[in-house]
C-alpha atoms as a PDB file:
ATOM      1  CA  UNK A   1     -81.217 -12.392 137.087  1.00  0.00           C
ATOM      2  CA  UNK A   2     -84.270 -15.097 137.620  1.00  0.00           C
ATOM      3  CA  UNK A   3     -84.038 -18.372 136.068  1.00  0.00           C
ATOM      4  CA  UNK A   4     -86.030 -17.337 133.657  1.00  0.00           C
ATOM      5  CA  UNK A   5     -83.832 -15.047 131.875  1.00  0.00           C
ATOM      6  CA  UNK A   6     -80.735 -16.773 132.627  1.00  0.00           C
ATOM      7  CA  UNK A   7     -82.282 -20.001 130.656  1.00  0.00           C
ATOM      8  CA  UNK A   8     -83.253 -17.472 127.701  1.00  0.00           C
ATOM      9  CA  UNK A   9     -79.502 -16.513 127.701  1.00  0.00           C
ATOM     10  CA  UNK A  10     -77.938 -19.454 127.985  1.00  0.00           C
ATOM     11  CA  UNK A  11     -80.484 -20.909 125.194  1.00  0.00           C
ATOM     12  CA  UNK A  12     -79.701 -17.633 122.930  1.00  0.00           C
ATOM     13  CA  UNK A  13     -75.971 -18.159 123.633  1.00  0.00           C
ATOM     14  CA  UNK A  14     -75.700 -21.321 122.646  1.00  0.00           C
ATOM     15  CA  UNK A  15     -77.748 -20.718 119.367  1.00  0.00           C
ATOM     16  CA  UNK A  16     -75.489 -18.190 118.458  1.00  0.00           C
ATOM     17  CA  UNK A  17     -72.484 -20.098 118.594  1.00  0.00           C
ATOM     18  CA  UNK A  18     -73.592 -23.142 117.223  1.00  0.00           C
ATOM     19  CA  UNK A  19     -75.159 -21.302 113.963  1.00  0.00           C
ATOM     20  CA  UNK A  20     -71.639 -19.067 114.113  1.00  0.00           C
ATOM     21  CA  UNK A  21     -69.788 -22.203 112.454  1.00  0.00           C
ATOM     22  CA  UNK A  22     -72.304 -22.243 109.941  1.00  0.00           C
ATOM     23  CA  UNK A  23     -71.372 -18.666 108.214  1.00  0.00           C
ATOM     24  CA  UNK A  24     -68.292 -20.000 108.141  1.00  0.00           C
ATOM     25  CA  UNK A  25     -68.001 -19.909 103.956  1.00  0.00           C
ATOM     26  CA  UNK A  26     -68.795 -16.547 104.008  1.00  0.00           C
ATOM     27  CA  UNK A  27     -65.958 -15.601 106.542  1.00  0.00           C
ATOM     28  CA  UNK A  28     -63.121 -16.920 104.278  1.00  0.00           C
ATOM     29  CA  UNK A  29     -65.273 -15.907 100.706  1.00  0.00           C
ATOM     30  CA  UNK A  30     -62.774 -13.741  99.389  1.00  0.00           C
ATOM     31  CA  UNK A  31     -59.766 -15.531 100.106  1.00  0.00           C
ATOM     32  CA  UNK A  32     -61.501 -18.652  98.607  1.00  0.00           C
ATOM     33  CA  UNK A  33     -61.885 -16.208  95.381  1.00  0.00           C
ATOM     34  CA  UNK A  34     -58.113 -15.644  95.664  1.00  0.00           C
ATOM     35  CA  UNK A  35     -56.721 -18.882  95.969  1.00  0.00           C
ATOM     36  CA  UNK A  36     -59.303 -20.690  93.538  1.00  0.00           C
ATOM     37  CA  UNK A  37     -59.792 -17.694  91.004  1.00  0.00           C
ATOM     38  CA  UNK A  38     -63.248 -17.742  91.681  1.00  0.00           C
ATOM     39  CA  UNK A  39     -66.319 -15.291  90.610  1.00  0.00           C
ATOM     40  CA  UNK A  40     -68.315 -13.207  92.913  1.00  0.00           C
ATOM     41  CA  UNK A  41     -71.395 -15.920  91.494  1.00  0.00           C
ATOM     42  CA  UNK A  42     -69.275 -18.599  92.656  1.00  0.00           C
ATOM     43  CA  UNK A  43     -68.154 -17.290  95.839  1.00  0.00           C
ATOM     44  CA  UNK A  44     -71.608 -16.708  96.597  1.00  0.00           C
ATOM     45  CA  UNK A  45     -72.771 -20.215  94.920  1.00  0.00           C
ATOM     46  CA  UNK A  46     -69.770 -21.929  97.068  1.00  0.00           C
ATOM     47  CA  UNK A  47     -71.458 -19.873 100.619  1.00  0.00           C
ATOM     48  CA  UNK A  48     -74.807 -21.153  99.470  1.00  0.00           C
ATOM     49  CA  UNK A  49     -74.265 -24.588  99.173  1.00  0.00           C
ATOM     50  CA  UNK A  50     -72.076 -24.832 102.485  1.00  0.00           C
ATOM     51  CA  UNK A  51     -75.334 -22.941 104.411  1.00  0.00           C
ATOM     52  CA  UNK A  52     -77.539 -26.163 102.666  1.00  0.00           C
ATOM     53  CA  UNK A  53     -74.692 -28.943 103.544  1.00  0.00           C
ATOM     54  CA  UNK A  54     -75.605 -27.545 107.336  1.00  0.00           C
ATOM     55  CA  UNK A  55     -79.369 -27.701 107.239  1.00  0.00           C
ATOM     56  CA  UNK A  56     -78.846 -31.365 105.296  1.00  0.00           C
ATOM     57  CA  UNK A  57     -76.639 -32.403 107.840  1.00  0.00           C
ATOM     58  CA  UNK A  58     -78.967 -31.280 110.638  1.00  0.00           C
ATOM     59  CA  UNK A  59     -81.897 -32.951 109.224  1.00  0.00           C
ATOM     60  CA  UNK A  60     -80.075 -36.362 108.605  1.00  0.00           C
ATOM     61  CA  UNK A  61     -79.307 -38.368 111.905  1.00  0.00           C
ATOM     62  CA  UNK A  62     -82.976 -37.120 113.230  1.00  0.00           C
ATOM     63  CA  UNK A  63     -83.963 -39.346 110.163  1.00  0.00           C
ATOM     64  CA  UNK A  64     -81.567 -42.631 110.381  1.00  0.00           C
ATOM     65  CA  UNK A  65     -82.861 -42.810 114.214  1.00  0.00           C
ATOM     66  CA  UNK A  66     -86.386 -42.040 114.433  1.00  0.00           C
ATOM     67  CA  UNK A  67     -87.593 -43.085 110.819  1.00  0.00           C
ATOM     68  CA  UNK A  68     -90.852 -41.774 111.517  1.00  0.00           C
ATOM     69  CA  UNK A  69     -89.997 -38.435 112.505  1.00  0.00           C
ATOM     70  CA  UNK A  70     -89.263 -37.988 108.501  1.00  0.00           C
ATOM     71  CA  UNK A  71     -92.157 -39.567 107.207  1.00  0.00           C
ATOM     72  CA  UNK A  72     -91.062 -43.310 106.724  1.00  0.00           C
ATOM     73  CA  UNK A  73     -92.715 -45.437 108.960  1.00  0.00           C
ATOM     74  CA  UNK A  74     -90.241 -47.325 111.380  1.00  0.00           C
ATOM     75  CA  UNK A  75     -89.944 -47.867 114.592  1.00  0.00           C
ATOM     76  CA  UNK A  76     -90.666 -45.287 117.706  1.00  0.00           C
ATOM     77  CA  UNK A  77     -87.299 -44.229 119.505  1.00  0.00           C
ATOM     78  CA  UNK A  78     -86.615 -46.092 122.307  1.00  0.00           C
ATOM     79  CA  UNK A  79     -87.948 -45.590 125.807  1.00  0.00           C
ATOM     80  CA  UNK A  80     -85.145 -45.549 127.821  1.00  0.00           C
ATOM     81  CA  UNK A  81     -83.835 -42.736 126.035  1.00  0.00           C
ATOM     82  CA  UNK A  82     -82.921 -39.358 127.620  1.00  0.00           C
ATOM     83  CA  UNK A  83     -83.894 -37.358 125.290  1.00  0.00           C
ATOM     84  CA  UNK A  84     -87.652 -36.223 125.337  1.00  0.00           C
ATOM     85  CA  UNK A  85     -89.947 -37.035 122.582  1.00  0.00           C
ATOM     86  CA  UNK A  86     -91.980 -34.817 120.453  1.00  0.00           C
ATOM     87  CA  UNK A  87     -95.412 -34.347 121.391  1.00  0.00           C
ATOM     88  CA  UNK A  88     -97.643 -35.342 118.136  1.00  0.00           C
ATOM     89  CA  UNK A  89    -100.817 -33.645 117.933  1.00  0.00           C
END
């Protein structure tokens, strides 16, 4: 396998088992609906709002360190960082 692929695999992997932990709700639905006498609406409101927590939770510490990469003004990260910075066009 070239390094090529091998990146596109490991990159795929690791997608897959970081976005695993967000499905999560839906995994352990019906025993939620069993232990908390829940609806089918509120199972599925429940999976719903767990799924949003996720992309909320994702989107917050890019905001509270790089201010402007959400619009705020602020400060530019740091340059000694190690993580590379978005190109802005």
């Amino acid at each position: 396998m070239n390094k090529k692929w091998l990146t596109l695999f490991i990159l795929a992997l690791a997608e897959l088992l970081a976005m695993s932990l967000q499905f999560s709700a839906s995994a352990v639905a019906e025993e939620f609906q069993e232990m908390w006498a829940l609806s089918q609406s509120q199972a599925g409101w429940l999976t719903a709002v767990v799924q949003l927590g996720f992309v909320a939770g994702r989107r917050r510490p890019r905001c509270s360190i790089w201010p402007t990469s959400c619009g705020r003004g602020g400060t530019s990260p740091p340059r000694h960082s190690s993580v590379p910075l978005p190109t802005v066009p």
